[in-house]
Protein backbone atom coordinates (compact mmCIF):
# COMPACT_ATOMS: atom_id res chain seq x y z
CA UNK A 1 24.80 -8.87 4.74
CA UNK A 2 21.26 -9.50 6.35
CA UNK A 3 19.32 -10.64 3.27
CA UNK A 4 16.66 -8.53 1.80
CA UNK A 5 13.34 -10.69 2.28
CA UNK A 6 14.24 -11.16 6.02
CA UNK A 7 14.74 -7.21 6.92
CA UNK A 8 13.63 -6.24 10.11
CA UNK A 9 13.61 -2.40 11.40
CA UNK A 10 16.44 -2.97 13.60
CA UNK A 11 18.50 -4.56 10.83
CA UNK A 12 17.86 -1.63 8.74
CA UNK A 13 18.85 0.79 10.97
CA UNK A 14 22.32 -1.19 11.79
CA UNK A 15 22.69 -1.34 8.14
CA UNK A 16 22.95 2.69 7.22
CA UNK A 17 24.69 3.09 10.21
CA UNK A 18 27.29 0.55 9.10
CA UNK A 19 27.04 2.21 5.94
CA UNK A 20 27.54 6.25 7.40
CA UNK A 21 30.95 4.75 10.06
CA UNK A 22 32.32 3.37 6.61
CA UNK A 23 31.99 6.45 4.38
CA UNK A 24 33.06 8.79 7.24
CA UNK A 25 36.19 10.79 6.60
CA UNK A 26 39.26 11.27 9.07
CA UNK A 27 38.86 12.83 12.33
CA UNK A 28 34.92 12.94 12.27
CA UNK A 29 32.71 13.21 15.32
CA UNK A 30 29.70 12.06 14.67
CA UNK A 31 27.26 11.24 11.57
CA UNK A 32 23.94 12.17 11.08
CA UNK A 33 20.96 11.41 8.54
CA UNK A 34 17.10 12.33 8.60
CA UNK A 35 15.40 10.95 5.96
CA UNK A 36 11.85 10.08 5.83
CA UNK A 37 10.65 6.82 3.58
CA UNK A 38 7.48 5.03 2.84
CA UNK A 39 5.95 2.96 -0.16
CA UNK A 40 5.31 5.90 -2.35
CA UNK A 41 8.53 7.90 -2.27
CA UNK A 42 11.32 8.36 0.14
CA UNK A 43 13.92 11.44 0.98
CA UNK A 44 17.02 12.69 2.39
CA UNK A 45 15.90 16.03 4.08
CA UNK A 46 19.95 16.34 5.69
CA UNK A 47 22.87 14.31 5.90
CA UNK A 48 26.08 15.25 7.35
CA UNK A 49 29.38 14.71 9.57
CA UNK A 50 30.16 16.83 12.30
CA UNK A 51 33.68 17.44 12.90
CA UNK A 52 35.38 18.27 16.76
CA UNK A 53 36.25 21.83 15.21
CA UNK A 54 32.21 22.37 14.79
CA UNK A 55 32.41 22.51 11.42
CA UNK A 56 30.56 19.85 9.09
CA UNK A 57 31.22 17.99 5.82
CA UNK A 58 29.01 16.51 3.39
CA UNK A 59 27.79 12.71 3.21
CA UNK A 60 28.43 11.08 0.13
CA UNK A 61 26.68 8.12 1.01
CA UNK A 62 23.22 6.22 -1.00
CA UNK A 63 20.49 5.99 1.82
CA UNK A 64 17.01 6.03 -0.04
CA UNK A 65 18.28 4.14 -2.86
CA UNK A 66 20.09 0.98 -1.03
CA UNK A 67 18.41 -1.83 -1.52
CA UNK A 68 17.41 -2.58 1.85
CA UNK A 69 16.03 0.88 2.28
CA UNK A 70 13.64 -0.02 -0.41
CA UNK A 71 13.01 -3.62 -0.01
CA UNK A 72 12.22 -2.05 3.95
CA UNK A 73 9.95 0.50 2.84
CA UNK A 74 8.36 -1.11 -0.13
CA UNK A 75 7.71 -5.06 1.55
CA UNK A 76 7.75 -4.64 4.77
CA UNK A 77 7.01 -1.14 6.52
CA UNK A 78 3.23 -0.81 7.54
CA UNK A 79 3.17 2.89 5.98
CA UNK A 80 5.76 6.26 6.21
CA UNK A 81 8.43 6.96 8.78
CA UNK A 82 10.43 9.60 9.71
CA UNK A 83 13.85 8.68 10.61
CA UNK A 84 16.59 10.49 12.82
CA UNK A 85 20.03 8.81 13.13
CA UNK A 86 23.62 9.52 14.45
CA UNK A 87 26.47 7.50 14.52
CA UNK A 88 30.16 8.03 16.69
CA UNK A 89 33.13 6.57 16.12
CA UNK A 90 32.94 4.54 18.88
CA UNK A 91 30.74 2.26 16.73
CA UNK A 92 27.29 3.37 18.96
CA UNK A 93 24.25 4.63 16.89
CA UNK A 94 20.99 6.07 17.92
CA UNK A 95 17.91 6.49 15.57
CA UNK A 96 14.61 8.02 16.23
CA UNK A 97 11.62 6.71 14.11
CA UNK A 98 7.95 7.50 14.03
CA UNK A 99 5.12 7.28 11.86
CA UNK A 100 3.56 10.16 12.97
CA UNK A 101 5.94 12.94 12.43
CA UNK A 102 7.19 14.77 9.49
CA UNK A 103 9.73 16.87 8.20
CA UNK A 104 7.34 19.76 6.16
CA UNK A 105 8.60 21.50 2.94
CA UNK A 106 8.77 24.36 4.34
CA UNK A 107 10.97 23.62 6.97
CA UNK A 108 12.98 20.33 6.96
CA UNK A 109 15.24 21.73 9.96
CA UNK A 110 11.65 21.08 12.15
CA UNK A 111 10.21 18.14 13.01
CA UNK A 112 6.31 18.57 12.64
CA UNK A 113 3.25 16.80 14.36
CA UNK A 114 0.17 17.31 13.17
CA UNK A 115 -2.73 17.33 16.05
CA UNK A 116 -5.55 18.78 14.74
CA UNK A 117 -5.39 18.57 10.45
CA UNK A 118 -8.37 20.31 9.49
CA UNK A 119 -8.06 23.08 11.77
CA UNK A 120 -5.85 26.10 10.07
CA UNK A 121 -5.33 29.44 9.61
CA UNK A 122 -7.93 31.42 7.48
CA UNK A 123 -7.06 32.55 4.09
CA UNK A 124 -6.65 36.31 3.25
CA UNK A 125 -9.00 35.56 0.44
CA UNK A 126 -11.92 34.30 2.86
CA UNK A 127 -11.92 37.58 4.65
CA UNK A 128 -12.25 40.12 1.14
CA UNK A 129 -15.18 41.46 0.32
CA UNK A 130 -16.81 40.40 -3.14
CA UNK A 131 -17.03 42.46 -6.60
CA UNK A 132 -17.80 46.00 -6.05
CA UNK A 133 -19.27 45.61 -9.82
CA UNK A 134 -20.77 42.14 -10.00
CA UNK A 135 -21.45 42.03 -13.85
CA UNK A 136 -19.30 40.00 -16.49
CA UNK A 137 -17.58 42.42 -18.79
CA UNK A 138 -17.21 39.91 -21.65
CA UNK A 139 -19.30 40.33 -24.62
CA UNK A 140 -20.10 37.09 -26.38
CA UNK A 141 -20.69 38.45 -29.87
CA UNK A 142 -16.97 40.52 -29.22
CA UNK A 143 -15.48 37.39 -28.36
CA UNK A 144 -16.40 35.45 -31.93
CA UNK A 145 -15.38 37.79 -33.85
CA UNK A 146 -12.38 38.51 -32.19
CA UNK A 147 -11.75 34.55 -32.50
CA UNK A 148 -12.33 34.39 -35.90
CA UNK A 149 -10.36 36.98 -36.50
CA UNK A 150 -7.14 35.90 -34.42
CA UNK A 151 -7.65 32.66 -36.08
CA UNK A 152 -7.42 34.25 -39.80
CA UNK A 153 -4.34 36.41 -38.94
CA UNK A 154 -2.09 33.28 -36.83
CA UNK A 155 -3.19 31.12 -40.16
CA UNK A 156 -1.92 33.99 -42.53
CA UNK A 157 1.14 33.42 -40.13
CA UNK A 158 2.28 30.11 -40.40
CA UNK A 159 0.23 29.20 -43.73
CA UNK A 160 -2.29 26.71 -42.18
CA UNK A 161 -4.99 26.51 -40.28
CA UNK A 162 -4.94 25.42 -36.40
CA UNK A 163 -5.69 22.26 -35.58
CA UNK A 164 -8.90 22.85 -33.48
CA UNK A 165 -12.10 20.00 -32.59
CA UNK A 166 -15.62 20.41 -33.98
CA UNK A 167 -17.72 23.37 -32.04
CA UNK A 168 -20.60 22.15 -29.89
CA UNK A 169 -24.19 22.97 -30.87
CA UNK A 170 -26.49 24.77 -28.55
CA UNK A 171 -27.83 22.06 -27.10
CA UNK A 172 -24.79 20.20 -25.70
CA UNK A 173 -23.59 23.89 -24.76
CA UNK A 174 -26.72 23.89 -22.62
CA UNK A 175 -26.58 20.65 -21.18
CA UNK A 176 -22.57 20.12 -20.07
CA UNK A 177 -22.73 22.59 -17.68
CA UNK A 178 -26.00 21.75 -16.18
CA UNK A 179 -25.21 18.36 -15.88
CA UNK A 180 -21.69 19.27 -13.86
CA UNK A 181 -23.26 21.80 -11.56
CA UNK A 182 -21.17 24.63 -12.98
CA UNK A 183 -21.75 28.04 -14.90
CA UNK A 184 -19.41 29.63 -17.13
CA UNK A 185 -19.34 33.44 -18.52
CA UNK A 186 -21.36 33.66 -21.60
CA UNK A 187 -18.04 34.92 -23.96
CA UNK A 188 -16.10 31.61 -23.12
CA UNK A 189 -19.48 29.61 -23.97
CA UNK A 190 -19.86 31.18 -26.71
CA UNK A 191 -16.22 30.18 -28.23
CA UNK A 192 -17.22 26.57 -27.90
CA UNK A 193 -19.73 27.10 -30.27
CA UNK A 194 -16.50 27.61 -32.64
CA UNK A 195 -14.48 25.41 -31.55
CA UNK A 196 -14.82 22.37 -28.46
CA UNK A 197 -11.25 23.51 -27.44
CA UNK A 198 -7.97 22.64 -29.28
CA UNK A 199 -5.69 19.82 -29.76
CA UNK A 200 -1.92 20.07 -27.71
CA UNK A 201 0.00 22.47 -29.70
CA UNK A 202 -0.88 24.82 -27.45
CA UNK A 203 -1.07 28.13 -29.71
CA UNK A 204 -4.02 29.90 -28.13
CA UNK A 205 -4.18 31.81 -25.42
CA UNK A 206 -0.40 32.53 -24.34
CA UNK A 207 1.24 28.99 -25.83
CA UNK A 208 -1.80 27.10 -23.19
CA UNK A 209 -4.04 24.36 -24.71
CA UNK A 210 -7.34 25.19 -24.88
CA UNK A 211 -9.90 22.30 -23.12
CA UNK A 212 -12.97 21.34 -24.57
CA UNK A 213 -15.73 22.25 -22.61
CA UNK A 214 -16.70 18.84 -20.71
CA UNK A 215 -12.32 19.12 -19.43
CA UNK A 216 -12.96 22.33 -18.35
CA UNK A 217 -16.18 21.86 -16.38
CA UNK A 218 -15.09 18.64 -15.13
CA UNK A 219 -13.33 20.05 -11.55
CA UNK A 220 -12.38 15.98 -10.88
CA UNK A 221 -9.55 16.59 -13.81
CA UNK A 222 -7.79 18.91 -12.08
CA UNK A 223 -5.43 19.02 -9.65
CA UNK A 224 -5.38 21.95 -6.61
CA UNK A 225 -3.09 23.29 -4.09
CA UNK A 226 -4.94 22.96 -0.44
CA UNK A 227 -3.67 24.36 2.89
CA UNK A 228 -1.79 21.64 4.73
CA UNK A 229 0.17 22.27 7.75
CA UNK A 230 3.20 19.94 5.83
CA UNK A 231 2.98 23.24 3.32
CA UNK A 232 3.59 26.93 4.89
CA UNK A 233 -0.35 27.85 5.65
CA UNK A 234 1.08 31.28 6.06
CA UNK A 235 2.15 30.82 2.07
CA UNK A 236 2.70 34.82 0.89
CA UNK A 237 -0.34 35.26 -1.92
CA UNK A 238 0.80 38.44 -3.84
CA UNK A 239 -1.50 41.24 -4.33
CA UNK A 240 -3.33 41.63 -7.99
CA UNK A 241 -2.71 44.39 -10.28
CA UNK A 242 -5.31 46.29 -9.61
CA UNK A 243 -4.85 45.49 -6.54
CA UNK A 244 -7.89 43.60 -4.92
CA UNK A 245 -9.26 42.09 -8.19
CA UNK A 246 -8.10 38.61 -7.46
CA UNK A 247 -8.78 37.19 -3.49
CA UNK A 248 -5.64 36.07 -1.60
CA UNK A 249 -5.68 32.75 -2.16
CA UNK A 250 -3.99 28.99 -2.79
CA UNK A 251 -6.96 28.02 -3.99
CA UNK A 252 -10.61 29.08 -5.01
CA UNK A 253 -13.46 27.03 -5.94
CA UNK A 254 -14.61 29.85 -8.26
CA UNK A 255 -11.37 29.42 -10.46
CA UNK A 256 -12.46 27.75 -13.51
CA UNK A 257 -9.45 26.43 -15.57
CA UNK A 258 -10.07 26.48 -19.32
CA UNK A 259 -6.43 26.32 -20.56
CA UNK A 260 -2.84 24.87 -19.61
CA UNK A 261 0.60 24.84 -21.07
CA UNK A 262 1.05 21.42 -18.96
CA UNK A 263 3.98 22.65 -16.67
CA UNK A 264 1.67 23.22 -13.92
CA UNK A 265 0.69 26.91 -15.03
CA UNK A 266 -3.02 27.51 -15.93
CA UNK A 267 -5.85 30.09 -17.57
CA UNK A 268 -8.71 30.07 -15.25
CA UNK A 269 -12.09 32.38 -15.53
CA UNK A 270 -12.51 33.75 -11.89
CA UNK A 271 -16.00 33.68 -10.98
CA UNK A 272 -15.20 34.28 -7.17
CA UNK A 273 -12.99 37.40 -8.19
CA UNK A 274 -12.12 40.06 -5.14
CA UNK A 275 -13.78 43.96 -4.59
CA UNK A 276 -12.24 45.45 -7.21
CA UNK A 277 -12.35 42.56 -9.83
CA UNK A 278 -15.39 41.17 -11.91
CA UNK A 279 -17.13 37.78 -12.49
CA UNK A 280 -15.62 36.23 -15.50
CA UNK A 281 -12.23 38.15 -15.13
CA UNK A 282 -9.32 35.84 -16.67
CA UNK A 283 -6.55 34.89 -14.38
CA UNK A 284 -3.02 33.08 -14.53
CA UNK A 285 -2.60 29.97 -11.92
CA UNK A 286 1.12 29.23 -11.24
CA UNK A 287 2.31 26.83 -8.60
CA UNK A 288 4.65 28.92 -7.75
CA UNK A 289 2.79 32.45 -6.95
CA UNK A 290 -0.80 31.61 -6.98
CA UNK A 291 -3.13 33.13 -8.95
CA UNK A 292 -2.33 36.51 -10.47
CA UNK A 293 -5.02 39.10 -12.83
CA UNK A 294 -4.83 38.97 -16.34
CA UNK A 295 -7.83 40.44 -17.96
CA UNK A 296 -11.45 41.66 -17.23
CA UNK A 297 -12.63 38.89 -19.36
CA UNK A 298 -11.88 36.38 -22.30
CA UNK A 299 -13.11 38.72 -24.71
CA UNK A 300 -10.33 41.55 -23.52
CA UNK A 301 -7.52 38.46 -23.89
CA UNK A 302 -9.25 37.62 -27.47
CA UNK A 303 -8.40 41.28 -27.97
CA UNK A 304 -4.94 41.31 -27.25
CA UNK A 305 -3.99 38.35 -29.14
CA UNK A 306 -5.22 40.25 -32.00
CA UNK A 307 -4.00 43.59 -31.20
CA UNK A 308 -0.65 41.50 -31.10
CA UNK A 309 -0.38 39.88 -34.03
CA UNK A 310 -1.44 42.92 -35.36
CA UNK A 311 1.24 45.26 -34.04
CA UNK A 312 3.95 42.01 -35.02
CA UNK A 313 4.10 41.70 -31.35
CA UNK A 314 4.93 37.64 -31.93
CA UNK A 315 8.25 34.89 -32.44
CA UNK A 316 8.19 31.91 -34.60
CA UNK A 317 9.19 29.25 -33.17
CA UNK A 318 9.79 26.05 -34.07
CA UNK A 319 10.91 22.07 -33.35
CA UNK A 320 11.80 21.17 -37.27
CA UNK A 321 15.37 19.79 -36.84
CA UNK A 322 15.59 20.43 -40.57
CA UNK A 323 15.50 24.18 -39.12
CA UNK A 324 17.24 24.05 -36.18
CA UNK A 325 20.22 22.32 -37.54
CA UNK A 326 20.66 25.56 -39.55
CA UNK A 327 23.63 27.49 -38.19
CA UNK A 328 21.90 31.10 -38.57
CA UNK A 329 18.60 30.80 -37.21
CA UNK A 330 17.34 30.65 -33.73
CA UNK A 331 14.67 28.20 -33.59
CA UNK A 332 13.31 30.13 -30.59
CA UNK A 333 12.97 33.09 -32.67
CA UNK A 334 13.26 32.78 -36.45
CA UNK A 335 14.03 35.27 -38.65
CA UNK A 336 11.72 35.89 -41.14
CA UNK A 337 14.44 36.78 -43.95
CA UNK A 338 16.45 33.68 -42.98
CA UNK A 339 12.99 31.71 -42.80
CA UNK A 340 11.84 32.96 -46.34
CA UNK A 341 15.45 32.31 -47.84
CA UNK A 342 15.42 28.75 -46.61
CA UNK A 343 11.99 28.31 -47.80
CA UNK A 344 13.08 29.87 -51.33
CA UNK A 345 16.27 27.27 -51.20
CA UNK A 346 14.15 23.85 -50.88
CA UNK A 347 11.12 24.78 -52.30
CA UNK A 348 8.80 24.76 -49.14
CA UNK A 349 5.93 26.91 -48.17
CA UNK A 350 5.56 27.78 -43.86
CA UNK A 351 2.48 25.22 -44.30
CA UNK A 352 5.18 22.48 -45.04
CA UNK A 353 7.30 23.23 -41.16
CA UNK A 354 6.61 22.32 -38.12
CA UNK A 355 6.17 26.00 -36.92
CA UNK A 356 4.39 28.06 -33.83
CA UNK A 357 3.70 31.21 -32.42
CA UNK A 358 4.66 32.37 -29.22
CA UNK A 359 2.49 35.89 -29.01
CA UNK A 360 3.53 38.38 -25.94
CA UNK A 361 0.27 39.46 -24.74
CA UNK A 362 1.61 40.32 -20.96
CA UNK A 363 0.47 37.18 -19.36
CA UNK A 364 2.25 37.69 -15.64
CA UNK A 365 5.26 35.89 -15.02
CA UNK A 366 5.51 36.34 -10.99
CA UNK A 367 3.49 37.67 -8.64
CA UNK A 368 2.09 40.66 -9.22
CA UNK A 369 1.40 43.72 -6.24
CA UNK A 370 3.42 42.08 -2.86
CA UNK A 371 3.17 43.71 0.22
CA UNK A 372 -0.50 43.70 1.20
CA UNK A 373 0.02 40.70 3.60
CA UNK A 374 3.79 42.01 4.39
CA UNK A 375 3.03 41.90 8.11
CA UNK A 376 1.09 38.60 7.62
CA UNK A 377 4.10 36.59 8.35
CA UNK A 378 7.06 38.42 10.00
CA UNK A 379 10.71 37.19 10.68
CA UNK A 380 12.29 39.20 13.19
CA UNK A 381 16.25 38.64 13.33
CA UNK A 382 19.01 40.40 15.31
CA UNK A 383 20.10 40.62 18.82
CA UNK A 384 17.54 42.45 20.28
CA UNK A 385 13.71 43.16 19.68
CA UNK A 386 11.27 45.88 20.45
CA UNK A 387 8.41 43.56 19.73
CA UNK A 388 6.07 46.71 21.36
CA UNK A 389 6.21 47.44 17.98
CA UNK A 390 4.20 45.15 16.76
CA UNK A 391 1.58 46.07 19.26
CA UNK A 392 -2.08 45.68 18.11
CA UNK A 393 -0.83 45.05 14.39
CA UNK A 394 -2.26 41.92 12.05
CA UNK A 395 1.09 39.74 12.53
CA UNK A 396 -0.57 36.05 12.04
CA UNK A 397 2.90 33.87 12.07
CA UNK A 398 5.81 35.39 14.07
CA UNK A 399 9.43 34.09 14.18
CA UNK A 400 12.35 35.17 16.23
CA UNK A 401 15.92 34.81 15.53
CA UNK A 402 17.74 36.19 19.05
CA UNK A 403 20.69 35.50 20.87
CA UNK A 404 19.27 38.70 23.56
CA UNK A 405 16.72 37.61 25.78
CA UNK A 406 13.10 38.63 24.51
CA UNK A 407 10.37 39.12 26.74
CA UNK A 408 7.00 37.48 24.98
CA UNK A 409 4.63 39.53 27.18
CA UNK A 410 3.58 41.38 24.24
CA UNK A 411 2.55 38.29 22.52
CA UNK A 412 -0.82 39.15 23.86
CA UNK A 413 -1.30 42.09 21.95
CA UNK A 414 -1.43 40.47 19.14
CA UNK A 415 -4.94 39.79 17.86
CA UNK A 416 -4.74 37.64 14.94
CA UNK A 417 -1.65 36.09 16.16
CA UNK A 418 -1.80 32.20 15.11
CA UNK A 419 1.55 30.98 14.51
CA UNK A 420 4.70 31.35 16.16
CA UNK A 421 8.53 29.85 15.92
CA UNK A 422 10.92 30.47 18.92
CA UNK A 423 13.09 28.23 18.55
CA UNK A 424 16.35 30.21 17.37
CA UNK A 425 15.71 32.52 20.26
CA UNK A 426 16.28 33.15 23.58
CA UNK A 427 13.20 34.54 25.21
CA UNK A 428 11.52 35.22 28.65
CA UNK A 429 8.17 34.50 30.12
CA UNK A 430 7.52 31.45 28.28
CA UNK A 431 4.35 30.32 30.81
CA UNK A 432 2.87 33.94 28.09
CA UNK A 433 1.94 31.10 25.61
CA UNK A 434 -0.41 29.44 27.80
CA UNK A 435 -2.59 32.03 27.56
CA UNK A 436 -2.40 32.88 23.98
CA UNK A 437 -5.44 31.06 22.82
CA UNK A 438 -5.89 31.96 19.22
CA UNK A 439 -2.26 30.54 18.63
CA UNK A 440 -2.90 27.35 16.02
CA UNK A 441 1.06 26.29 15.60
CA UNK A 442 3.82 26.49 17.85
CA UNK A 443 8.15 25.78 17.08
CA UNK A 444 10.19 24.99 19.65
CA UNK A 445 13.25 23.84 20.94
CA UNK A 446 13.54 20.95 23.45
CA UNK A 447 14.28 22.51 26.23
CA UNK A 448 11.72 25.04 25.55
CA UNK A 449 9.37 22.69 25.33
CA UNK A 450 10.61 21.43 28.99
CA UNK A 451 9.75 24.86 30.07
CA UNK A 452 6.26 25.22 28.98
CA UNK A 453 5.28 21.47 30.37
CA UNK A 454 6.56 22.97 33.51
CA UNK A 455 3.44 25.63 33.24
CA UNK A 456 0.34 24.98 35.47
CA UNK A 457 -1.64 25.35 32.76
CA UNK A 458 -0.70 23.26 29.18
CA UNK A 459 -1.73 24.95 25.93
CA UNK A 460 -3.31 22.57 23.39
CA UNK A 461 -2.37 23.51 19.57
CA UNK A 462 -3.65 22.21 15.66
CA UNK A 463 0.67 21.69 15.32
CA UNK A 464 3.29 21.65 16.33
CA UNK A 465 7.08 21.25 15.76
CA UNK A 466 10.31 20.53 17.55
CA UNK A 467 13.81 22.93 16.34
CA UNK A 468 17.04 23.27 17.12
CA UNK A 469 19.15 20.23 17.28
CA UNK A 470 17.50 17.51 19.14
CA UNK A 471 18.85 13.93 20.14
CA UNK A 472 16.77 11.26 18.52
CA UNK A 473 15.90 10.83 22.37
CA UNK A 474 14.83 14.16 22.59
CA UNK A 475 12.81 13.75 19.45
CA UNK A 476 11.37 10.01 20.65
CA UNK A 477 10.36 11.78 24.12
CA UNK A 478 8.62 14.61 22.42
CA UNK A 479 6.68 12.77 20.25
CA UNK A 480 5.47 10.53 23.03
CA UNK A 481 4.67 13.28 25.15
CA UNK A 482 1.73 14.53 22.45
CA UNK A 483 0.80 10.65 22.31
CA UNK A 484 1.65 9.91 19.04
CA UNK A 485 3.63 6.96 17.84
CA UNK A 486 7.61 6.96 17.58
CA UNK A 487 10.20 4.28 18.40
CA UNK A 488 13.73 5.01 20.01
CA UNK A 489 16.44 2.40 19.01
CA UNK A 490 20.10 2.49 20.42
CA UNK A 491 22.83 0.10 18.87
CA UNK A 492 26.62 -1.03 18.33
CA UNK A 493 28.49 -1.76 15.34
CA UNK A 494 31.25 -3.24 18.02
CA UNK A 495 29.14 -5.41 20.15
């Protein structure tokens, strides 16, 4: 075995295809493996064995984590590859590898080559009008006294008091946000002057921590989701409820995070809300579904903790193994009765457990009114297509799925039209997407690709990606073609 420190890419490649021949089962045709690596992190995005019925069988066999693989990628590769490569019984392999390319999230049956990064599709969001009402509807005074008063009533709960940091004074309330270039509504300012946020139990606000004020103003702290072509920039933003209160978005710079439950779900204040929202409105940021509405301001959320607790609209929780271990309580949702009698048993008080409150105030769980961008991104699949019927209509990304021949002449009908994936169709008039100018992205196949080149005229595009089932040649000759870098390396495990 070629040691480690001497590695070259060759060797590696001759090494997992050693590796796939040995590991194949009886009667296969060929092996295959795309897997991209690089310092940071590596991945198997498909590996399989075809067999000469057609049908395929998994590969049980450790790419990413052989040694080589990472001695390769973490000592001697320059930066991240993408790697395509098929072995045959006969003992000959062929692997396609290029820096440049990329297998995106989205879509890890595409190859991807980004020309243009920067350039992509506008957001819904950018296009909405702003507040039809631009005031805040949060009332600072409210917003104290509901505090104090949710405070009083989770305390009487669990028979302590939460575990919060020392307010701010006027002063530094003044100051923080000057000094960070950032304004927030006056009934979340005026909390701090309670409290400078909470400690990580995360009992206010939906089970979300609370930041202090100079985390919350501090943008630099926080993570967010951009547009990237690796991504789907065509990502489906669900409608608010009301619908139009929060702008289709990924991301807005007007989404002020004051609270997290650290699983990648925040509280934000919007102060960039959409035209039937207002400034200061409190929404939910998942990274799964955007950003949904929650309330018209903190001061309406303050309410319905209260109104909650109130109603007994709650669970007790808890992470005491004392508790848990007890065989008739459910330590995601204690029972008061068997709470009290176990308290009565060993002489405790709440104050003595490690208890919490998990209070159901509605915060949104998935998106929330789908359907507004419904023909934002359409997938048309069948054997035939009347694509008149999408004639003049807002379609931005367009995919067909079509044994029948389809005729793209009606492609230019189509305004806003930006993205489009043909390759799982069969279609007619390809020299149409020449003239399609608007069109940012473009999928597909090889052979389609052949077809376009053939054009007199040779549309340019921000990306584009190669389907279907290509040969790592096809893939090396591709990739070349849009002068990027890729390497094309044929071998024998029988020399």
């Amino acid at each position: 075995m070629t040691r480690r420190r001497d590695i070259t890419h060759a060797q590696l490649l001759e090494h997992l295809a050693r590796k796939v021949a040995e590991a194949a089962p009886e009667g296969w045709r060929r092996g295959r493996v795309r897997a991209s690596g690089s310092g940071t992190g590596s991945a198997v995005h498909a590996a399989w064995y075809d067999r000469p019925n057609g049908s395929t069988t998994g590969m049980d066999v450790d790419i990413v984590g052989d040694p080589n693989w990472t001695f390769y990628f973490g000592e001697v590769a320059p930066g991240r590859l993408d790697l395509d490569l098929v072995v045959e019984p006969s003992g000959r392999f062929e692997a396609f590898t290029s820096p440049a390319a990329e297998r995106p999230v989205s879509g890890p049956d595409r190859l991807l080559l980004v020309l243009e990064p920067g350039n992509l599709p506008a957001e819904p969001g950018d296009e909405q009008e702003g507040p039809a009402d631009p005031t805040f509807a949060g009332d600072p005074d409210e917003a104290v006294r509901l505090f104090r008063e949710y405070l009083r009533l989770r305390a009487g709960i669990l028979g302590r008091e939460h575990d919060l940091h020392p307010p701010l004074d006027a002063a530094v309330r003044a100051r923080l946000p000057r000094e960070n270039g950032a304004a927030l509504p006056s009934d979340l300012m005026a909390l701090y002057g309670e409290a400078d946020g909470e400690s990580d139990e995360g009992m206010l606000l939906g089970n979300q921590t609370w930041f202090a004020l100079e985390h919350t103003l501090d943008r630099s702290r926080v993570w967010s989701p951009t547009l990237t072509w690796t991504g789907d920039p065509w990502w489906r933003v669900a409608d608010s409820v009301p619908r139009g209160a929060v702008r289709q978005s990924v991301h807005r710079d007007g989404w002020v995070r004051f609270a997290t439950n650290t699983g990648g779900d925040f509280l934000a204040v919007d102060l960039d809300p959409g035209p039937s929202g207002r400034p200061g409105q409190v929404v939910h940021i998942s990274k799964g579904y955007g950003a949904v509405y929650v309330a018209d301001s903190v001061t309406t959320l303050l309410r319905r903790h209260v109104e909650a607790l109130e109603r007994g609209d709650y669970t007790l929780r808890t992470h005491d193994p004392d508790l848990e271990a007890l065989e008739d309580l459910d330590p995601e949702d204690i029972d008061l009765d068997v709470l009290n009698r176990y308290l009565d048993e060993e002489d405790l008080e709440r104050e003595d457990l490690d208890l919490y409150l998990h209070i159901d105030i509605g915060l949104p769980r998935e998106g929330g009114a789908p359907g507004r961008d419904a023909m934002r991104h359409v997938t048309l699949t069948g054997d035939a297509h009347d694509l008149a019927a999408l004639c003049d209509t807002s379609v931005e990304a367009l995919r067909l799925v079509s044994d029948h021949p389809v005729d793209l002449d009606v492609l230019r009908t189509l305004p806003r039209l930006r993205g489009l994936d043909l390759s799982r169709a069969d279609v007619r008039g390809i020299e149409t997407l020449a003239e399609l100018n608007g069109v940012l992205y473009l999928c597909l196949r090889y052979e389609q690709w052949q077809d376009l080149w053939q054009g007199a005229k040779e549309p340019s595009f921000a990306a584009i990606a190669l389907g279907g089932d290509p040969s790592p040649h096809e893939a090396h000759a591709w990739v070349l073609r849009f002068g990027a870098a890729a390497e094309h390396h044929v071998g024998d495990l029988n020399p």
